[in-house]
C-alpha atoms as a PDB file:
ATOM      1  CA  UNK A   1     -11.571 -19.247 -16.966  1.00  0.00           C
ATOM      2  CA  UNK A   2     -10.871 -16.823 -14.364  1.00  0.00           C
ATOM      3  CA  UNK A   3     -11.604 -17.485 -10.607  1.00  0.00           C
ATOM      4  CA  UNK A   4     -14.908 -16.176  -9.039  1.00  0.00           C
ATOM      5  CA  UNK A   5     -14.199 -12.983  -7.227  1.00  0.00           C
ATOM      6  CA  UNK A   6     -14.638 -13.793  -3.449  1.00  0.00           C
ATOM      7  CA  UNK A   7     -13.682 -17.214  -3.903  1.00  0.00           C
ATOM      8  CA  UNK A   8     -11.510 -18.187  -1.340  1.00  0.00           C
ATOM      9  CA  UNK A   9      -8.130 -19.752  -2.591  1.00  0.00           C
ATOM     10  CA  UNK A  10      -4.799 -21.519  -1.207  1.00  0.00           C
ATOM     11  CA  UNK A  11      -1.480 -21.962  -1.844  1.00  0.00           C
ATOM     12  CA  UNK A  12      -0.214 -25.360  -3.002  1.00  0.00           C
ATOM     13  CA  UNK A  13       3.305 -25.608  -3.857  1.00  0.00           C
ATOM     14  CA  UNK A  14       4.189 -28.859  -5.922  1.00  0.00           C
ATOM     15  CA  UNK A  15       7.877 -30.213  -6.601  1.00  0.00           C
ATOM     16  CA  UNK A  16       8.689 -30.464  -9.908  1.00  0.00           C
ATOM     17  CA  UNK A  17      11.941 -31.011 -12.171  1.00  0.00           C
ATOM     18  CA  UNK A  18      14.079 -28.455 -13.847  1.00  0.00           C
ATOM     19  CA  UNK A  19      12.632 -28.848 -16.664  1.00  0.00           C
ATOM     20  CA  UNK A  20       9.309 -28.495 -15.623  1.00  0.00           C
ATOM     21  CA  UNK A  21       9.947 -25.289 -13.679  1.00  0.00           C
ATOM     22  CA  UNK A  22      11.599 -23.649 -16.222  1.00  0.00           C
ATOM     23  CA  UNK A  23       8.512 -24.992 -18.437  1.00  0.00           C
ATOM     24  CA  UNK A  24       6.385 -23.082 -16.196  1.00  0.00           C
ATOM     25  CA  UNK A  25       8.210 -19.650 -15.610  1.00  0.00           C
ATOM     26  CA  UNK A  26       8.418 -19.109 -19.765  1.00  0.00           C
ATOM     27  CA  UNK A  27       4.381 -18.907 -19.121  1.00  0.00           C
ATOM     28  CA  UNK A  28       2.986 -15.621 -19.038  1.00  0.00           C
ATOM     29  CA  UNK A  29       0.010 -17.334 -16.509  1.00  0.00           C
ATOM     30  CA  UNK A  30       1.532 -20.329 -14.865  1.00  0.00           C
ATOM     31  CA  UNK A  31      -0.615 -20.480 -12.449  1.00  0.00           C
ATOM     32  CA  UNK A  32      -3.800 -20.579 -14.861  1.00  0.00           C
ATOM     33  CA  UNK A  33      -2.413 -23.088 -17.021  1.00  0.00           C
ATOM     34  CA  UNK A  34      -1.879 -25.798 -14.221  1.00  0.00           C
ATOM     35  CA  UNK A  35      -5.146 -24.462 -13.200  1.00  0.00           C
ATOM     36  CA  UNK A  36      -6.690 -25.103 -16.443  1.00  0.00           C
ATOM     37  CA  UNK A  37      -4.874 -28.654 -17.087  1.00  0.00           C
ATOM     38  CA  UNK A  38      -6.135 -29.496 -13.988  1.00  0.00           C
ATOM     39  CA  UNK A  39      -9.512 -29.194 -14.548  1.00  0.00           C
ATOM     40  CA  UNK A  40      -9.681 -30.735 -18.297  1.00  0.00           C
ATOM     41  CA  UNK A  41      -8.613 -33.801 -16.545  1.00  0.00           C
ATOM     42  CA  UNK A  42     -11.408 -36.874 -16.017  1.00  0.00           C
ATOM     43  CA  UNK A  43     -10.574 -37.431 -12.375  1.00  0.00           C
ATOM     44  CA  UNK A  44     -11.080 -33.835 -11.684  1.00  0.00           C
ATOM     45  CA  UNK A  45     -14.728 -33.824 -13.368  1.00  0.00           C
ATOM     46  CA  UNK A  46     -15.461 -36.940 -11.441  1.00  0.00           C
ATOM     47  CA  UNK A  47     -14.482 -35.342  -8.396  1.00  0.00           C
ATOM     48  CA  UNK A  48     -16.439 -32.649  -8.711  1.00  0.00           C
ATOM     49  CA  UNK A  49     -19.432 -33.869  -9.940  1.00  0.00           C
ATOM     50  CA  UNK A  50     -19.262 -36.434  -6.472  1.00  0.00           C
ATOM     51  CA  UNK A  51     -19.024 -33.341  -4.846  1.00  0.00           C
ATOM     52  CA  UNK A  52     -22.276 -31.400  -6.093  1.00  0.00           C
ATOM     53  CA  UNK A  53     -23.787 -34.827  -6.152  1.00  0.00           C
ATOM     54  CA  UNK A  54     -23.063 -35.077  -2.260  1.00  0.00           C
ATOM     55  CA  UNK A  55     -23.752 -31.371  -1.706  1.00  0.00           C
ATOM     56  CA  UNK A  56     -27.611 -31.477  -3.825  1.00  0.00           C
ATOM     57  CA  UNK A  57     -28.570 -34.949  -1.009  1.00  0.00           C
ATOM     58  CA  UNK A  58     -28.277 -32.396   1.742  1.00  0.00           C
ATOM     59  CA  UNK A  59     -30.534 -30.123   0.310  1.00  0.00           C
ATOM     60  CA  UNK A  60     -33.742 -30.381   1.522  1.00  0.00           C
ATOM     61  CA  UNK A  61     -36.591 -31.628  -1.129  1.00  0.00           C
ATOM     62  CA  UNK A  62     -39.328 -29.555  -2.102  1.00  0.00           C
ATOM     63  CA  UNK A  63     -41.820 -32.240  -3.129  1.00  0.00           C
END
């Protein structure tokens, strides 16, 4: 799934083994792979959904 346009991103830089990085420059899209694994993960959709959990109680109610 490709990034929002106007979505501001960073740079994160990660050691990792040979192996690993050698893993990771024989993919055309590195970057959307770790991206991608990332995401998939259930920590990451836990996160997440805190987040928009936390962001909706500052929203101010209607009714």
């Amino acid at each position: 799934m490709p990034r929002a346009k106007k979505r501001p991103t960073f740079i994160k830089s990660l050691r990792v083994d040979s192996e690993t990085k050698q893993f990771l420059e024989s993919l055309e899209n590195a970057n959307e792979f770790v991206l991608q694994l990332l995401q998939s993960t259930d920590d990451y959709q836990k996160f997440i959904k805190a987040l928009r959990e936390k962001e909706n109680q500052n929203q101010p109610k209607l009714f």
